[in-house]
C-alpha atoms as a PDB file:
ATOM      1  CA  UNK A   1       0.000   0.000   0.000  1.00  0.00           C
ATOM      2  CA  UNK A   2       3.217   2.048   1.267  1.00  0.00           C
ATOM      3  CA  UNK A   3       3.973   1.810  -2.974  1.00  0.00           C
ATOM      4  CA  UNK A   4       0.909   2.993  -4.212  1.00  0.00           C
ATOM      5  CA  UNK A   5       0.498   5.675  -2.071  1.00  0.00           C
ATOM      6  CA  UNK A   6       4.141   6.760  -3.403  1.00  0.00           C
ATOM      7  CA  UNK A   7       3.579   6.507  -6.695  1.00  0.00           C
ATOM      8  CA  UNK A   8       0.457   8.090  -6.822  1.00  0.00           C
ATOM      9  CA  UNK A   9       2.299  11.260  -4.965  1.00  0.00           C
ATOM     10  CA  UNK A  10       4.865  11.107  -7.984  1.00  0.00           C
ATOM     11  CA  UNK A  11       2.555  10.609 -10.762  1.00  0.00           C
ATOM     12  CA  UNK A  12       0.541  13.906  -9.063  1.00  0.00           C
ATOM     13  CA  UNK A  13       3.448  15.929  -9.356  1.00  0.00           C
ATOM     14  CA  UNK A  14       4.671  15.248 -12.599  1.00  0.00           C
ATOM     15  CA  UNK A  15       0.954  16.170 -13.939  1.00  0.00           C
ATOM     16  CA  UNK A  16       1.525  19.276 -11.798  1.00  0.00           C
ATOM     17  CA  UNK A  17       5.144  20.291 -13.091  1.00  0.00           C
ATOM     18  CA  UNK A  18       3.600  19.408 -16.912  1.00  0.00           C
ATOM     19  CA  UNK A  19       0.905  21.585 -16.286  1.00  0.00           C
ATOM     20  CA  UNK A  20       3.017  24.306 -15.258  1.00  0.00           C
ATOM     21  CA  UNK A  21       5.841  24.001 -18.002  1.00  0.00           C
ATOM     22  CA  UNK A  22       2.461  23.971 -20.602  1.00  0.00           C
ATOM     23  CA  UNK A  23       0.853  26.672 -19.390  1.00  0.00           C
ATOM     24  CA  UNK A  24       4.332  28.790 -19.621  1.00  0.00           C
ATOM     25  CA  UNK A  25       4.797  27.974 -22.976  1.00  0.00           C
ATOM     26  CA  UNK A  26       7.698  27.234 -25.187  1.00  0.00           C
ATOM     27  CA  UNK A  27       9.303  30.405 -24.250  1.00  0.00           C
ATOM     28  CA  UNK A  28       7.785  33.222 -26.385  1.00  0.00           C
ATOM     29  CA  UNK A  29       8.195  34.227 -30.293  1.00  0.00           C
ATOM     30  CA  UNK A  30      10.883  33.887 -32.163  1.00  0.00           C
ATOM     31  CA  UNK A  31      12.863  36.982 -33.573  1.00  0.00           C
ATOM     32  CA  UNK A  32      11.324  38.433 -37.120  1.00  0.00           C
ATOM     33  CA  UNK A  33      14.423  39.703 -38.079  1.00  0.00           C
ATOM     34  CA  UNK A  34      18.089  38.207 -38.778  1.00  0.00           C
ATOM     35  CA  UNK A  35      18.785  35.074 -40.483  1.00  0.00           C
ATOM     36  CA  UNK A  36      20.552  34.903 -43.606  1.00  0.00           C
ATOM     37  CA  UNK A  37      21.239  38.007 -45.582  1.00  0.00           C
ATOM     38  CA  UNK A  38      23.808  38.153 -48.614  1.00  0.00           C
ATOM     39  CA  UNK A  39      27.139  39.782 -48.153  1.00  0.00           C
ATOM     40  CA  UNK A  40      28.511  42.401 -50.143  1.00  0.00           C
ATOM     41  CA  UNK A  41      32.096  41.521 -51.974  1.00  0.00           C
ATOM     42  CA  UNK A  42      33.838  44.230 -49.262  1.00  0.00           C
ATOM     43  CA  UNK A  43      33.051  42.020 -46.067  1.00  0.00           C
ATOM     44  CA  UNK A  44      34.007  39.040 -46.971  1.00  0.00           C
ATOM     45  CA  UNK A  45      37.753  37.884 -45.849  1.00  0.00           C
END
């Protein structure tokens, strides 16, 4: 019973830490600008 009990506690808070990190999001929007761009002949070397 001893088991149960602890594995119900650890199932509980991994729902509760997933619920969190889901709610949070992935950590916002990604930057619009940047990326590639070509490069003029004078900055490369």
């Amino acid at each position: 019973m001893k088991a149960i009990r602890r594995a119900a506690a650890a199932l509980s808070v991994t729902a509760v830490i997933a619920a969190i990190v889901r709610l949070r999001g992935s950590g916002g929007v990604p930057p619009r600008r940047g990326g590639w761009r070509e490069l003029p002949p004078d900055e490369i070397g």
